[in-house]
Structures are given as C-alpha cells and as structure tokens.
C-alpha atoms as a PDB file:
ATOM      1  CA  UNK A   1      79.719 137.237 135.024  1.00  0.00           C
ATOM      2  CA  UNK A   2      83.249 135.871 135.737  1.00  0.00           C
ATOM      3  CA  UNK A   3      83.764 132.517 133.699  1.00  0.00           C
ATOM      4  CA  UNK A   4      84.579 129.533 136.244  1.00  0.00           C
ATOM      5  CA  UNK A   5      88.791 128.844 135.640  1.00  0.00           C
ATOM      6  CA  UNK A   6      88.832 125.072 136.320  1.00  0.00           C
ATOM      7  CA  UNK A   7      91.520 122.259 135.233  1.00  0.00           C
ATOM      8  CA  UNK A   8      90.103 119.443 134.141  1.00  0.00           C
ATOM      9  CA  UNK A   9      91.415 116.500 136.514  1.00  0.00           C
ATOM     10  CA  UNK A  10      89.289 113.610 136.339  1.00  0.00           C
ATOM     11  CA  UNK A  11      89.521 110.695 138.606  1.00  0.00           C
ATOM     12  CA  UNK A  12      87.240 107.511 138.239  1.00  0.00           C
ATOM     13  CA  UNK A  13      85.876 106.830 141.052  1.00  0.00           C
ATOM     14  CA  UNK A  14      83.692 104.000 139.679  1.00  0.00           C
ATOM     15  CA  UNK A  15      82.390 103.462 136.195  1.00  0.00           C
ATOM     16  CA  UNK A  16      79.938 106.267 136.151  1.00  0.00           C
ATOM     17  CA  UNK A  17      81.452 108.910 138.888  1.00  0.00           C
ATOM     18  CA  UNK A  18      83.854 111.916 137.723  1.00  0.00           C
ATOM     19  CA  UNK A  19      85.572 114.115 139.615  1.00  0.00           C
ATOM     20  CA  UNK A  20      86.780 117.803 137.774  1.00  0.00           C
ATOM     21  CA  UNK A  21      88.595 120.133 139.859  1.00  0.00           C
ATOM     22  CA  UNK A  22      88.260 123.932 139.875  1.00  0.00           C
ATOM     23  CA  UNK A  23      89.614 127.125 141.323  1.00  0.00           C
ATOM     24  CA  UNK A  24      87.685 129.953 142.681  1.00  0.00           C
ATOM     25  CA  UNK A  25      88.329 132.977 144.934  1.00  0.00           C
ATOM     26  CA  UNK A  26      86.297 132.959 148.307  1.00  0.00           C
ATOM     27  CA  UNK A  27      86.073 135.556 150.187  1.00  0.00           C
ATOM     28  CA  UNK A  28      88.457 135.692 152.987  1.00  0.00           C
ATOM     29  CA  UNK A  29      85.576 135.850 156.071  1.00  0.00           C
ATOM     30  CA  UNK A  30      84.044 132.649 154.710  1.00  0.00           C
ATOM     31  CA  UNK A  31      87.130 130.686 154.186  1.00  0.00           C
ATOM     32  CA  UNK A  32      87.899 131.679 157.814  1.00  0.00           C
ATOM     33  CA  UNK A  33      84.474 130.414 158.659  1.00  0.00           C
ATOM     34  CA  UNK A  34      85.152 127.144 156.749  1.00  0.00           C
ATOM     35  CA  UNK A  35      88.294 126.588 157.878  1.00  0.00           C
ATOM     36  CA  UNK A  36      86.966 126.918 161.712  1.00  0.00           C
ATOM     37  CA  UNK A  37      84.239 124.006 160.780  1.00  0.00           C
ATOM     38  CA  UNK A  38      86.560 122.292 159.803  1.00  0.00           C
ATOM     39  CA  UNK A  39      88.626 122.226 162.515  1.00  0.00           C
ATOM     40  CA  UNK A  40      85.554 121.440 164.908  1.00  0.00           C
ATOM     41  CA  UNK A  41      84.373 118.808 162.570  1.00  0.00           C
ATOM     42  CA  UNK A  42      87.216 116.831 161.285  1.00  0.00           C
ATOM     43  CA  UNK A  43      84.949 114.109 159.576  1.00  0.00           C
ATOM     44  CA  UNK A  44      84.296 117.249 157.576  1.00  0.00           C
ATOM     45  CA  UNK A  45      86.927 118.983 154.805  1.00  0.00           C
ATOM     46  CA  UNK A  46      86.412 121.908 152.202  1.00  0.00           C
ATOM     47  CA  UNK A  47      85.750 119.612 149.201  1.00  0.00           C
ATOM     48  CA  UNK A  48      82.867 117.710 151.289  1.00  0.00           C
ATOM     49  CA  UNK A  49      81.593 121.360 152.111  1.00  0.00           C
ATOM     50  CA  UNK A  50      81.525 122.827 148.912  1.00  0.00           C
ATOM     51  CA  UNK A  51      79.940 119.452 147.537  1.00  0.00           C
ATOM     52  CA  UNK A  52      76.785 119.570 150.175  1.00  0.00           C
ATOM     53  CA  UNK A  53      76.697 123.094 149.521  1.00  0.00           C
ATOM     54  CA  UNK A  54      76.624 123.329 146.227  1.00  0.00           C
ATOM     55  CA  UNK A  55      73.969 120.328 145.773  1.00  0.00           C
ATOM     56  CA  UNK A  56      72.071 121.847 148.464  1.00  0.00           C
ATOM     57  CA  UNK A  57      71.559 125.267 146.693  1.00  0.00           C
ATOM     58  CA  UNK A  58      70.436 123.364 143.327  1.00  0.00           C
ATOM     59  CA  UNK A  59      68.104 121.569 145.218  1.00  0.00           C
ATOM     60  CA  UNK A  60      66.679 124.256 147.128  1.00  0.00           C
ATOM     61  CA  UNK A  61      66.324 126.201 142.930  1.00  0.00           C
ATOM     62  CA  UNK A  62      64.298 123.144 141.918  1.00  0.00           C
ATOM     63  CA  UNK A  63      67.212 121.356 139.973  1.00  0.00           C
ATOM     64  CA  UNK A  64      65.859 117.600 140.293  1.00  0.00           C
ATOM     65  CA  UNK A  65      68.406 114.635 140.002  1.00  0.00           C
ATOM     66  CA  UNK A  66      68.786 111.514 141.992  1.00  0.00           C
ATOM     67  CA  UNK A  67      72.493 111.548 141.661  1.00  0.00           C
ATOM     68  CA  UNK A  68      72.524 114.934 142.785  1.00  0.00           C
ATOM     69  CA  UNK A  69      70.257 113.997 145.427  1.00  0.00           C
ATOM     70  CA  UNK A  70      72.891 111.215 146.811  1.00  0.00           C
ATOM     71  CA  UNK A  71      75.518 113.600 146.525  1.00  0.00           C
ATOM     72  CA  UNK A  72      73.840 115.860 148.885  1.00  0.00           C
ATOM     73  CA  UNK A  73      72.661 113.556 151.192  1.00  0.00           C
ATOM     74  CA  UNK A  74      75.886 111.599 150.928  1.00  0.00           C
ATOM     75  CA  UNK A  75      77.962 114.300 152.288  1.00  0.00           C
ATOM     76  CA  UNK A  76      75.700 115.632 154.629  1.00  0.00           C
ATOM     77  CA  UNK A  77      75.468 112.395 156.574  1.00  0.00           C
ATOM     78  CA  UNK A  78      78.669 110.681 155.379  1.00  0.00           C
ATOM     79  CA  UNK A  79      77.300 107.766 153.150  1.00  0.00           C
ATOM     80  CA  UNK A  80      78.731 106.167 150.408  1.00  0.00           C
ATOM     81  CA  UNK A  81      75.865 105.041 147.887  1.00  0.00           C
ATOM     82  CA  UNK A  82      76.422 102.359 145.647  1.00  0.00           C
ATOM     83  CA  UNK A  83      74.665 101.147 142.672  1.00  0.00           C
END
C-alpha cells in the first residue's frame, strides 16, 4: 500500500477543530467528474467533497464517532455545528 504524502498545515478553526492537508493522485475520470459537480453545484468545492465522502465511507464500515458524524452531515447539508 502507497503511504499517504501529506504536509502538515493546521489551521484552528475553534479550540478543538484541526485541519491537515494532504496530497493524493485521483484518477483523471473522477476528477473530471468532480470538477463537473462542482461546477453544477457551486455551494459545493473538492475539499467539501472529499470531506462527505470520506466520512461517509467510514460510516458506511461501522467507524462510530459523533464528530465524524457532524462532519458528514455538516457537509452534506451545509451546517455549521457548534458546541
């Protein structure tokens, strides 16, 4: 398995909420796909995207966490959950 290159860049977003970027290759058929959603959704961008999607398949594997949970449903319907 490939190991995940990523650069550490965290921004507070509030006292408990980190944000890390990463890089990874996607395939170029799905970041044509994305980029299309995008441009037919613009409440929508690739970081929101990735976010649902990537909460979404956890969820789906039985990973249970209520922050993931708000993540998910956060981006999916465009809340902002507070403490």
């Amino acid at each position: 398995m490939q190991k995940l290159n990523y650069d550490e860049n965290l921004i507070v977003l509030n006292q408990k909420d980190k944000v890390i970027s990463f890089k990874c290759e996607l395939q170029e058929n799905l970041q044509k796909a994305m980029k299309e959603f995008v441009e037919e959704h613009p409440n929508w961008d690739q970081y929101r995207i990735l976010q649902a999607a990537i909460a979404g398949f956890l969820m789906q594997k039985g990973f249970q966490n209520r922050d993931l949970t708000r993540l998910y449903i956060g981006n999916m319907f465009s809340m902002n959950f507070k403490d």
